[in-house]
C-alpha atoms as a PDB file:
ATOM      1  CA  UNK A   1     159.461  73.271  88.877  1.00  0.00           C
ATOM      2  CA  UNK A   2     162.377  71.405  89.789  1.00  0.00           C
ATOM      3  CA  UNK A   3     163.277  68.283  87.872  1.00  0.00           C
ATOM      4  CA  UNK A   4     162.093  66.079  91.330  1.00  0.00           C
ATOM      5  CA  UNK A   5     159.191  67.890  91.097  1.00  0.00           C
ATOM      6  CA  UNK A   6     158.217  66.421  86.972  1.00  0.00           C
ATOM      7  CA  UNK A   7     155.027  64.459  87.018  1.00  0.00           C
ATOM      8  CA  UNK A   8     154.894  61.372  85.487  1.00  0.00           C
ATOM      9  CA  UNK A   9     151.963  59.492  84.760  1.00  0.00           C
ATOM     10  CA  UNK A  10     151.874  55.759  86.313  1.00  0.00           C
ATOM     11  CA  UNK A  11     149.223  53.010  86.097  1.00  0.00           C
ATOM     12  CA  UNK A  12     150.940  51.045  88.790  1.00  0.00           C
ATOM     13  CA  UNK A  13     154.150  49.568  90.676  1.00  0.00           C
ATOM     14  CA  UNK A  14     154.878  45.637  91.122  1.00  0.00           C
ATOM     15  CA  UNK A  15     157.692  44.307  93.704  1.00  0.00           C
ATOM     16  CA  UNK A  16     159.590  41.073  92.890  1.00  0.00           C
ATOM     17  CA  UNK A  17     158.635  40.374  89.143  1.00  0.00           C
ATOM     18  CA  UNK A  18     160.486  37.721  87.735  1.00  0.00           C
ATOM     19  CA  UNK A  19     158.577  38.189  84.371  1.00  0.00           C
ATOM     20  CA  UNK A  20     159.938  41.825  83.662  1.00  0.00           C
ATOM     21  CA  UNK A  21     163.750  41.435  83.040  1.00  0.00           C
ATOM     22  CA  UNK A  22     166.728  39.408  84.872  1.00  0.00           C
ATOM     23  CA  UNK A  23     166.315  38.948  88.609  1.00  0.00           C
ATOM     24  CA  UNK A  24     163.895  39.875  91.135  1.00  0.00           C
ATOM     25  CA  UNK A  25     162.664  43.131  89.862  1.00  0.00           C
ATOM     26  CA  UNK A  26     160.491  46.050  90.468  1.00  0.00           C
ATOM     27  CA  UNK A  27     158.437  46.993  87.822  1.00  0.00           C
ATOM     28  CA  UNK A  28     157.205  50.565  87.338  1.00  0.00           C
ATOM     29  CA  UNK A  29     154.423  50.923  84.576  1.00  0.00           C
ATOM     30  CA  UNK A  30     153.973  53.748  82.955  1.00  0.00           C
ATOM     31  CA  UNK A  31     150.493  55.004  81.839  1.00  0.00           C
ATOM     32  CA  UNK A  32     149.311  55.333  78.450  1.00  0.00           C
ATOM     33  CA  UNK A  33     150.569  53.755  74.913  1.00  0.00           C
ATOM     34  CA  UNK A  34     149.012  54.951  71.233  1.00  0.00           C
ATOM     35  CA  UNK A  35     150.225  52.115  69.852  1.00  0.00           C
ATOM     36  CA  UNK A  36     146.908  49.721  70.857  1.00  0.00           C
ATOM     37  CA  UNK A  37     149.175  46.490  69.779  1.00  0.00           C
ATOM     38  CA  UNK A  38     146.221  43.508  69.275  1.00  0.00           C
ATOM     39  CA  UNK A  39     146.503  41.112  72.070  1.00  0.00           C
ATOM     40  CA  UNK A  40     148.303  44.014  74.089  1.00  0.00           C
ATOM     41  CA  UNK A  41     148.742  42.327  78.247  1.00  0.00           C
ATOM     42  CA  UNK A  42     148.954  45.906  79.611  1.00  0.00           C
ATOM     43  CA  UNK A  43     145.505  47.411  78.315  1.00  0.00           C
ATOM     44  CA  UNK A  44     144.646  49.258  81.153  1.00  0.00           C
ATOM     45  CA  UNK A  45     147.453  51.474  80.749  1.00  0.00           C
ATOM     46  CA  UNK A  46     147.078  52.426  77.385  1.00  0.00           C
ATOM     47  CA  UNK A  47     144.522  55.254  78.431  1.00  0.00           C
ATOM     48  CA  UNK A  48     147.034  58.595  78.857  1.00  0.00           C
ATOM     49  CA  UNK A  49     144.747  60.058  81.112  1.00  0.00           C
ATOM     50  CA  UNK A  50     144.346  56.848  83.536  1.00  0.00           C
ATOM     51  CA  UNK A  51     146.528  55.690  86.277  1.00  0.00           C
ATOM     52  CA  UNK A  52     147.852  57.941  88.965  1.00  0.00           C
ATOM     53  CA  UNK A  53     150.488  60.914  88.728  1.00  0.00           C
ATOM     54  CA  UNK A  54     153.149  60.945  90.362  1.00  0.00           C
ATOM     55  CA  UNK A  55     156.616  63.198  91.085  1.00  0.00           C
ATOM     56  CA  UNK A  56     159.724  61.639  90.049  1.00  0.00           C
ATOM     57  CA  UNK A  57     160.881  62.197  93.959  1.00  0.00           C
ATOM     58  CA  UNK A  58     157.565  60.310  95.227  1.00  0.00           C
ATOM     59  CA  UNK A  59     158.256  57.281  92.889  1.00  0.00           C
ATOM     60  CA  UNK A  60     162.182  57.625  93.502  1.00  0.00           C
ATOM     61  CA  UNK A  61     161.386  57.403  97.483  1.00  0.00           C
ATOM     62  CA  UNK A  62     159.042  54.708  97.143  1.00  0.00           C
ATOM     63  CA  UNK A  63     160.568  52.702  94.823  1.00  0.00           C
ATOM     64  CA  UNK A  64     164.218  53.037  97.242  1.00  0.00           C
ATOM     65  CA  UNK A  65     161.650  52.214  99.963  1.00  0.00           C
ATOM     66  CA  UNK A  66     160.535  48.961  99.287  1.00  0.00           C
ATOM     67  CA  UNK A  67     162.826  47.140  96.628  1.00  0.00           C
ATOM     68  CA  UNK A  68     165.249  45.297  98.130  1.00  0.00           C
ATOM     69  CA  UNK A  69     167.374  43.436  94.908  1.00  0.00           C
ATOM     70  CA  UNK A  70     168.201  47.090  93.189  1.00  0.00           C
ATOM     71  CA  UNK A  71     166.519  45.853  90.167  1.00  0.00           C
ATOM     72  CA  UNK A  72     163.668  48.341  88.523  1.00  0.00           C
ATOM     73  CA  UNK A  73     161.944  47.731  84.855  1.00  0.00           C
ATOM     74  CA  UNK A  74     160.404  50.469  83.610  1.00  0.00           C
ATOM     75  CA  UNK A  75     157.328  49.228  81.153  1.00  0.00           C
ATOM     76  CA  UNK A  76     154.081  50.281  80.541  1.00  0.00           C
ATOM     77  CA  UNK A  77     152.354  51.511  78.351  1.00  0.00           C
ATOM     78  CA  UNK A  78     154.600  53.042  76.388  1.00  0.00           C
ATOM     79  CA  UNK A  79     157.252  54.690  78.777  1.00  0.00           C
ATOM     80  CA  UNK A  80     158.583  56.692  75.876  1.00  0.00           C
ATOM     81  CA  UNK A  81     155.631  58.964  75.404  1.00  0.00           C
ATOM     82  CA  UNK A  82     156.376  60.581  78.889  1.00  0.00           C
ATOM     83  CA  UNK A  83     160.114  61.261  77.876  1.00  0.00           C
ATOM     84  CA  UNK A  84     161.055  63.824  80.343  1.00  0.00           C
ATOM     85  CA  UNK A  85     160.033  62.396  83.192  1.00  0.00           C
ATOM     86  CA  UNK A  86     161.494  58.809  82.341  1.00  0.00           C
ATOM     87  CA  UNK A  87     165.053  60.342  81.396  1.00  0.00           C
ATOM     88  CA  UNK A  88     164.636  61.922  85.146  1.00  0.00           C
ATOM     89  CA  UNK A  89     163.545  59.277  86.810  1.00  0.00           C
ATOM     90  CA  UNK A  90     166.022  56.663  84.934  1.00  0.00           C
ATOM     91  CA  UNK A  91     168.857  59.510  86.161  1.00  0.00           C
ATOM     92  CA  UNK A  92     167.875  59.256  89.520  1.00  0.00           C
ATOM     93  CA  UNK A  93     167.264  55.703  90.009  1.00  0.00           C
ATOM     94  CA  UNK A  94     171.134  55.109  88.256  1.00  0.00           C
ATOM     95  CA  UNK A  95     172.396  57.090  90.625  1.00  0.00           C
ATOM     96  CA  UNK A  96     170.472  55.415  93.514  1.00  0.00           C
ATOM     97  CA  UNK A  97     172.510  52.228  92.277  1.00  0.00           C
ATOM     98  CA  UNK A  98     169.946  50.545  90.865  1.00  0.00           C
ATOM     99  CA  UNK A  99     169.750  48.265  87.682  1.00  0.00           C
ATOM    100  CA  UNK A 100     167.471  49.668  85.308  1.00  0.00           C
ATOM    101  CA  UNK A 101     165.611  48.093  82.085  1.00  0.00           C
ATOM    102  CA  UNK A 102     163.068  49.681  79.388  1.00  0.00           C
ATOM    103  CA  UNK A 103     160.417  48.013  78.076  1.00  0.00           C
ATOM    104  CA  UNK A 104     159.173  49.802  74.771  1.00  0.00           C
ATOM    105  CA  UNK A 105     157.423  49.059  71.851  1.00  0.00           C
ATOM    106  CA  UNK A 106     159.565  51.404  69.886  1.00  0.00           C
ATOM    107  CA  UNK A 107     162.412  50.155  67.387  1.00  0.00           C
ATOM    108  CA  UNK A 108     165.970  50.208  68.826  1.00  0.00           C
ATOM    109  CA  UNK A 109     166.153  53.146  65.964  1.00  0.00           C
ATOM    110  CA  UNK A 110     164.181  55.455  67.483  1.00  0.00           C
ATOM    111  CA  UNK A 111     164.948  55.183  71.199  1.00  0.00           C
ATOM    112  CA  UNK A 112     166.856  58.483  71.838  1.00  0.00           C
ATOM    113  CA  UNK A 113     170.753  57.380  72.310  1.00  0.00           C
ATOM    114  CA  UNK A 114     171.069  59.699  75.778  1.00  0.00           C
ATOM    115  CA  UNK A 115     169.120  56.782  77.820  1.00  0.00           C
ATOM    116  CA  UNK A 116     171.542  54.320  77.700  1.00  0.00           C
ATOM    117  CA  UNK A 117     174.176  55.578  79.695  1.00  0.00           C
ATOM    118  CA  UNK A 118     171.235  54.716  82.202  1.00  0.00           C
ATOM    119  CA  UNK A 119     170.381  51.135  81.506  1.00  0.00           C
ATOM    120  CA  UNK A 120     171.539  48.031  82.047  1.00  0.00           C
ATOM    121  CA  UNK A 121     168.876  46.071  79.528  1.00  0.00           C
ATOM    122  CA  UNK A 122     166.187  47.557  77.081  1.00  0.00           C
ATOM    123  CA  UNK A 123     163.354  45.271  75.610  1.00  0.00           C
ATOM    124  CA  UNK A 124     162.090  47.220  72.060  1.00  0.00           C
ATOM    125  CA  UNK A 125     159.612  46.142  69.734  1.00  0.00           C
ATOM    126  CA  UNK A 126     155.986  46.339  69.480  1.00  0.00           C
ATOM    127  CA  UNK A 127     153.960  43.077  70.398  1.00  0.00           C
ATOM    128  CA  UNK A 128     152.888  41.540  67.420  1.00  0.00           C
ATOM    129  CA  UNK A 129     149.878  38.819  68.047  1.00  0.00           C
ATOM    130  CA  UNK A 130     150.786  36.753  65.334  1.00  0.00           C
ATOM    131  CA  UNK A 131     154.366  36.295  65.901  1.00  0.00           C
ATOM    132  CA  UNK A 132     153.509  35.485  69.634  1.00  0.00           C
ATOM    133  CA  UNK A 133     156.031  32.894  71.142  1.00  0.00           C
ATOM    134  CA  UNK A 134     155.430  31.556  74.606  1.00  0.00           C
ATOM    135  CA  UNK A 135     158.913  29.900  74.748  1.00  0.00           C
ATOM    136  CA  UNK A 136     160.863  33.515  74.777  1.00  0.00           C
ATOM    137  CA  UNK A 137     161.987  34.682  78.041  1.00  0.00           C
ATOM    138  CA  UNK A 138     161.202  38.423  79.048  1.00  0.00           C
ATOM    139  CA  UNK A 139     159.042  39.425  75.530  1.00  0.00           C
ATOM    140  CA  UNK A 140     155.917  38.305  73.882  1.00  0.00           C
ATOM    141  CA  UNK A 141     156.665  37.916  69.824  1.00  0.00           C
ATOM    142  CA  UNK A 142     159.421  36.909  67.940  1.00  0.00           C
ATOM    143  CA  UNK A 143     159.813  40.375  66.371  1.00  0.00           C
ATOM    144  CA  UNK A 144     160.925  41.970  69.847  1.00  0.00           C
ATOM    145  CA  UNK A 145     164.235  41.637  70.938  1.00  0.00           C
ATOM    146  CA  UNK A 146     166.102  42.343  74.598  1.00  0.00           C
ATOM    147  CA  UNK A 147     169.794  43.706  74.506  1.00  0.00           C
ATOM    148  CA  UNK A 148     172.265  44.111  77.563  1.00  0.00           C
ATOM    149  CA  UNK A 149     173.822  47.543  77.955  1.00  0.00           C
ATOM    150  CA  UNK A 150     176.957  47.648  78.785  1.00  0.00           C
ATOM    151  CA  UNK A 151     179.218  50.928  79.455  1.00  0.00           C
ATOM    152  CA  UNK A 152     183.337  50.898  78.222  1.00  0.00           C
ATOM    153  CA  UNK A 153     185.364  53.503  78.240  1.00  0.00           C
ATOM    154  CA  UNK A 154     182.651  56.058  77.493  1.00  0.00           C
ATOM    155  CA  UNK A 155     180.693  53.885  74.900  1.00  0.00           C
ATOM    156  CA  UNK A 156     177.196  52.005  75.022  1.00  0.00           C
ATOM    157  CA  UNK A 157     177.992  48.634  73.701  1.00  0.00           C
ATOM    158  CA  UNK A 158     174.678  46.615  72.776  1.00  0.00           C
ATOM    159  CA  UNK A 159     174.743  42.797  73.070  1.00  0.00           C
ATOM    160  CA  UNK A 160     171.460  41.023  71.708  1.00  0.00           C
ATOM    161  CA  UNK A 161     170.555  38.412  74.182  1.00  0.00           C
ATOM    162  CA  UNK A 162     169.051  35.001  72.969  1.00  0.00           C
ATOM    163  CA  UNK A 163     165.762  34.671  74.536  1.00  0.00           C
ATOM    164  CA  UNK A 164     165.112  30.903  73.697  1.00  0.00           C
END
């Protein structure tokens, strides 16, 4: 199979979110999450065997098709259960030109270093009900936190951005 050819499971795509990141954005969620936060806003996708599977060329296409702003967030579910697919489809959508995010629930700890070259933001932390803050911009609880990505001479640097 060739790498355009890698499945990935998808519970659905949303043009021009202003909710998922900075700017006008496409949002691609990914199907299924084990983490079952309490209060999760993305339940339907926590099942791994719901949604609808696609190739990494169909999404690529469609996705090239109908956004506009060069802006994609990928969120979910958990987008880093289906790591293959995501590090091709982040690859390809880079190299499209567009601006691609991550929203996980993971730790910035555990999120595997070869993404970033890829991203422009990445949202990480699970959602945690009682630390829920509807003042932040672009997360849910006070225990999540959204860094910029930037890429100098060959380096990842991580800024934290304030979300108040």
């Amino acid at each position: 199979m060739m790498d355009k050819d890698m499945m990935i499971r998808i519970a659905g795509v949303r043009k021009d979110s202003s909710d998922d990141g900075p700017g006008l954005r496409t949002v691609i969620f990914f199907q299924g999450c084990h983490m079952h936060c309490p209060g999760c806003q993305n339940k339907e996708t926590q099942d791994p065997n719901g949604g609808v599977v696609w190739t990494v060329g169909e999404l690529v296409k469609k996705v090239k098709e109908e956004n506009y702003t060069h802006k994609v967030t990928i969120s979910g579910g958990e987008p880093l259960e289906q790591l293959p697919g995501l590090r091709y489809l982040i690859r390809q959508l880079e190299n499209e030109g567009f601006d691609v995010g991550i929203y996980t629930g993971w730790n910035l700890n555990q999120v595997p270093l070869d993404l970033f070259p890829y991203l422009s933001f990445i949202k990480v932390g699970n959602f945690q009900k009682d630390l829920k803050n509807p003042s932040l911009h672009f997360v849910g609880s006070e225990n999540q936190a959204l860094y910029r990505i930037s890429h100098e001479d060959g380096n990842n640097v991580l800024t934290s951005v304030n979300l108040f």
